[in-house]
Protein backbone atom coordinates (compact mmCIF):
# COMPACT_ATOMS: atom_id res chain seq x y z
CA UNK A 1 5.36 5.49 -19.26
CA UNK A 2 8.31 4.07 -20.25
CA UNK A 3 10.18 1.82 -17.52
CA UNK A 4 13.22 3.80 -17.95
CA UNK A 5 10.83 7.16 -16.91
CA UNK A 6 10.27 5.37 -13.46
CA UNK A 7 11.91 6.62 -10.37
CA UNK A 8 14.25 3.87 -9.35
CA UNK A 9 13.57 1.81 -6.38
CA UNK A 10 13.34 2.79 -3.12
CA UNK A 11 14.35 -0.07 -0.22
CA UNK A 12 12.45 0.06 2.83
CA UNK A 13 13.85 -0.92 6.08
CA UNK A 14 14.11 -4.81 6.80
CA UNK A 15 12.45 -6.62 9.66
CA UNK A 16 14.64 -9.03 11.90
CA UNK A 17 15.33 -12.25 9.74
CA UNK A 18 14.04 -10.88 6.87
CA UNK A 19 15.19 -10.83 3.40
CA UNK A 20 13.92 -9.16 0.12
CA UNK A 21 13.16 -12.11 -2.75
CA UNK A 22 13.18 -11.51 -6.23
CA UNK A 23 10.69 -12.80 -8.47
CA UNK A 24 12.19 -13.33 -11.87
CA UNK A 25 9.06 -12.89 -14.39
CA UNK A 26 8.99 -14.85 -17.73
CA UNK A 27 10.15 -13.37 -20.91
CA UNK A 28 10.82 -14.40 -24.59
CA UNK A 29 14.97 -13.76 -24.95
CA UNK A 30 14.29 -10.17 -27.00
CA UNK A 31 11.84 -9.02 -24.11
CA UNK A 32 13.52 -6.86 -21.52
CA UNK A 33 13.96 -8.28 -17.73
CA UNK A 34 11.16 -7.79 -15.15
CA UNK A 35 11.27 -8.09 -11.74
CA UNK A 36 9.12 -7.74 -8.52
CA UNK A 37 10.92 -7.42 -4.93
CA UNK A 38 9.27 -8.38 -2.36
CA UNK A 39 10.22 -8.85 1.78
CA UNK A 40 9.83 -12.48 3.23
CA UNK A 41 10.39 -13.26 6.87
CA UNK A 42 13.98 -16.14 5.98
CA UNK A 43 12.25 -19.03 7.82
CA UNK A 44 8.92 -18.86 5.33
CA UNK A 45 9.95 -18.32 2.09
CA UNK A 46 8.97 -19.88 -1.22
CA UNK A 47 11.17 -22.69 -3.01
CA UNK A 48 14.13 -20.09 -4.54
CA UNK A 49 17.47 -20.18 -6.13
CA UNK A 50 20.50 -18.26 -4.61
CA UNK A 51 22.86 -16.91 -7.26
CA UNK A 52 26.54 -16.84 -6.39
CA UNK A 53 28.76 -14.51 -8.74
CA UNK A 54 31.03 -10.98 -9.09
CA UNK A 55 29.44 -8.10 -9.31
CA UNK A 56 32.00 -7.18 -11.80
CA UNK A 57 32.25 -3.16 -11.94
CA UNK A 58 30.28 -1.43 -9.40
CA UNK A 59 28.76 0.61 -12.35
CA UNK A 60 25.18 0.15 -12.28
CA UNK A 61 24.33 0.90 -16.06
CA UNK A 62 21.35 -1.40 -16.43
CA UNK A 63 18.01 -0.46 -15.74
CA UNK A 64 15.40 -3.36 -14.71
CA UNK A 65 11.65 -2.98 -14.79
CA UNK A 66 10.93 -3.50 -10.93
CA UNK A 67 7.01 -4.64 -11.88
CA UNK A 68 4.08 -4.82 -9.54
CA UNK A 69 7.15 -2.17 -7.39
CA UNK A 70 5.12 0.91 -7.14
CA UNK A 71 8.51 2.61 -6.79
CA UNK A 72 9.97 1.83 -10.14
CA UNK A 73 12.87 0.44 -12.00
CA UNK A 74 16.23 -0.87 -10.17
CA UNK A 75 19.43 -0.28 -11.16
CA UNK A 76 22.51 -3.81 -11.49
CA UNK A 77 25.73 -4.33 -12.84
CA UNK A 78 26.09 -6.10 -16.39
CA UNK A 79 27.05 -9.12 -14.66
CA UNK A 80 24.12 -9.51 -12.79
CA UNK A 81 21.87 -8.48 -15.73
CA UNK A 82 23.81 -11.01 -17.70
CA UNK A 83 22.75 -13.80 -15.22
CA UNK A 84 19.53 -12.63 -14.61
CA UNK A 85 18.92 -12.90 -18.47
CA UNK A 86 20.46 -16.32 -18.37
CA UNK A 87 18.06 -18.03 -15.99
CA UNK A 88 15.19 -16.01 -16.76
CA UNK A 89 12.39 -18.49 -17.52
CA UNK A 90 10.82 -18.54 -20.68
CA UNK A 91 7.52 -17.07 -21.95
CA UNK A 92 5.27 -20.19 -21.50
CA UNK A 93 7.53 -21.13 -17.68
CA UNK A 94 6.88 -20.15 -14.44
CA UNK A 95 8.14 -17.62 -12.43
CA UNK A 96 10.76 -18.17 -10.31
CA UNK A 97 12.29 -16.41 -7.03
CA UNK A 98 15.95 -15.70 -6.73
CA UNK A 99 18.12 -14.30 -3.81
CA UNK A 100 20.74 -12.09 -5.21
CA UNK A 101 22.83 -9.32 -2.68
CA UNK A 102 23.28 -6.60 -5.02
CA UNK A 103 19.68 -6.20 -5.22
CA UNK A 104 18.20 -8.26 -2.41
CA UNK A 105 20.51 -6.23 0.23
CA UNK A 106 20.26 -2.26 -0.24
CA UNK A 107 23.72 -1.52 -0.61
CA UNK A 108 23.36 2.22 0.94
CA UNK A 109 22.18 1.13 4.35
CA UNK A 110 25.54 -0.03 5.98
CA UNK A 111 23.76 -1.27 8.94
CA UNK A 112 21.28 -3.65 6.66
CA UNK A 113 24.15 -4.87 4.85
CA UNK A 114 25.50 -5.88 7.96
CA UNK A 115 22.93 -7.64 9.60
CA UNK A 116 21.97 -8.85 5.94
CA UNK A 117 26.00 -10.35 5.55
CA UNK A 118 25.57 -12.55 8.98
CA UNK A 119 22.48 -14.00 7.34
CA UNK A 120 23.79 -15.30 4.10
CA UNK A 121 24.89 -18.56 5.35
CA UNK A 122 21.25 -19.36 6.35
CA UNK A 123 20.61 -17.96 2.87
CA UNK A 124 22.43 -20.31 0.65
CA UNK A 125 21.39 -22.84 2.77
CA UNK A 126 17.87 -22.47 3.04
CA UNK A 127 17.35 -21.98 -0.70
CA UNK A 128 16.37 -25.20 -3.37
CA UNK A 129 19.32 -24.54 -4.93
CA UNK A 130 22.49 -22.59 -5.96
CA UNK A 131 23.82 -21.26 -9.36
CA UNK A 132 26.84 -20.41 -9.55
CA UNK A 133 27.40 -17.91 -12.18
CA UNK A 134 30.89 -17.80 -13.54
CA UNK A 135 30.26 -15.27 -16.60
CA UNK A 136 29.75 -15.61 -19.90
CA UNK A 137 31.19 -18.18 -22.20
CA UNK A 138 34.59 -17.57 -23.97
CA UNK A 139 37.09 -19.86 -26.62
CA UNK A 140 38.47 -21.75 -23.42
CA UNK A 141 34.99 -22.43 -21.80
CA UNK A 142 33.97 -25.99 -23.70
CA UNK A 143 37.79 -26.57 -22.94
CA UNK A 144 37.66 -26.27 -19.59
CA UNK A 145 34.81 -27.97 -18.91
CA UNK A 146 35.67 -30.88 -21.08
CA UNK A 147 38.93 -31.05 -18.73
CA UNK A 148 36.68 -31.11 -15.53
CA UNK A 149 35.19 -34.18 -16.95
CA UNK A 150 38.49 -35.80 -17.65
CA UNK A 151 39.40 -35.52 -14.16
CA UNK A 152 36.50 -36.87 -12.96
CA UNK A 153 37.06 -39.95 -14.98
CA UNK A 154 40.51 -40.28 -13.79
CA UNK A 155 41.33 -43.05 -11.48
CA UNK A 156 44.58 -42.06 -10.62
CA UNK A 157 48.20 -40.60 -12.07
CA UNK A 158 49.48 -40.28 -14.85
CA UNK A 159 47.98 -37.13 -16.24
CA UNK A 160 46.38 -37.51 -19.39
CA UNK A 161 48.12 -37.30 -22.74
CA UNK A 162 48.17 -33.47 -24.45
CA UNK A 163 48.39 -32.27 -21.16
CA UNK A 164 49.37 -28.80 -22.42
CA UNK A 165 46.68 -28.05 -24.91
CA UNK A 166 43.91 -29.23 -22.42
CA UNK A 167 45.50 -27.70 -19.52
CA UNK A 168 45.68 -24.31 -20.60
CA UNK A 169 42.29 -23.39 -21.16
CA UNK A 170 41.27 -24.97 -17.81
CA UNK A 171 44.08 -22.71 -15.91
CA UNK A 172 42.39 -19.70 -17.74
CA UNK A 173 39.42 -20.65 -16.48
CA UNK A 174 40.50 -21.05 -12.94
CA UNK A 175 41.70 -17.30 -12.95
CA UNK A 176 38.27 -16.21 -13.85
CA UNK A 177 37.45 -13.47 -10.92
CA UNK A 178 34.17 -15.27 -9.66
CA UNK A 179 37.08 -17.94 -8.02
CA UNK A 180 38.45 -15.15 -6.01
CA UNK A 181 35.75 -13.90 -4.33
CA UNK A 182 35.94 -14.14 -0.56
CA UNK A 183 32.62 -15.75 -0.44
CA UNK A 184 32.68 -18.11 -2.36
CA UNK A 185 33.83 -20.77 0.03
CA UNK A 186 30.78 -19.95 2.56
CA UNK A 187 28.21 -20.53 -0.36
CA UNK A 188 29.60 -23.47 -1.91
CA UNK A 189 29.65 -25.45 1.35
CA UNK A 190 26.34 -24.59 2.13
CA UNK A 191 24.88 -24.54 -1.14
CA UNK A 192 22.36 -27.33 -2.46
């Protein structure tokens, strides 16, 4: 049976201090995304990676192939399909385990997702590291980044020369909506 045959996913409740990992299975870039989802008590998890980024539209279009899940396939936004696809290891890597809310936190329980929300500090701060997922690349990308560097070099004033044409892209970037998210700050500062 086709993955996109399966019923979708169905969250079971969450002990205290636990969280639901994702383990992110290899794949060539053509192969389509697998996942498993499992429940881990927060203080005894495995080495994992905490993804910080917008869920974009709350449209759900994707379908993900929830394997070793007896319940199915799970349901994310582009953007999170879009990241998921980005750090997906290859064919001949290693799985790897990633905490990300949209599908770590069931998002119909509003009692989970509250007791889920005053754990995310410990979250980001407990996992190996943090990606921050700021979309896809666009024209001002290279730009921006190029600009970051630049300033990094700086010692001091006077801005550097062509201020406008270097500038502009990195302004663009700034207003990208992953900078406006309200959580951003908490998972930054803890992040590693």
């Amino acid at each position: 049976m086709a993955f996109s045959q399966l019923p979708e996913y169905q969250y079971t409740r969450l002990e205290h201090e636990h969280i639901r990992m994702v383990t992110l299975h290899p794949g060539a870039p053509t192969d389509p995304l697998r996942i498993s989802i499992n429940t881990r008590y927060l203080h005894f998890c495995p080495a994992y990676t905490a993804v910080s980024y917008v869920w974009g539209s709350s449209e759900r279009p994707h379908l993900i192939d929830a394997a070793d899940t007896a319940t199915g396939a799970i349901r994310v936004t582009e953007n999170l399909r879009n990241l998921l696809l980005n750090i997906r290891p290859g064919p001949e890597e290693e799985r790897i385990y990633v905490w990300a809310d949209s599908i770590c936190i069931n998002q119909e329980d509003q009692k989970e997702k509250t007791e889920q929300v005053k754990l995310m500090g410990r979250i980001f701060a407990r996992a190996d590291k943090t990606i921050f997922y700021l979309g896809e690349e666009d024209e001002d990308s290279k730009m921006a980044f190029k600009t970051v560097k630049i300033l990094n070099m700086m010692k001091g004033w006077p801005w550097p020369p062509g201020a406008p044409d270097i500038w502009r892209p990195f302004i663009r970037f700034l207003t990208r909506p992953w900078f406006y998210r309200t959580w951003i700050i908490q998972e930054v500062v803890v992040a590693k």
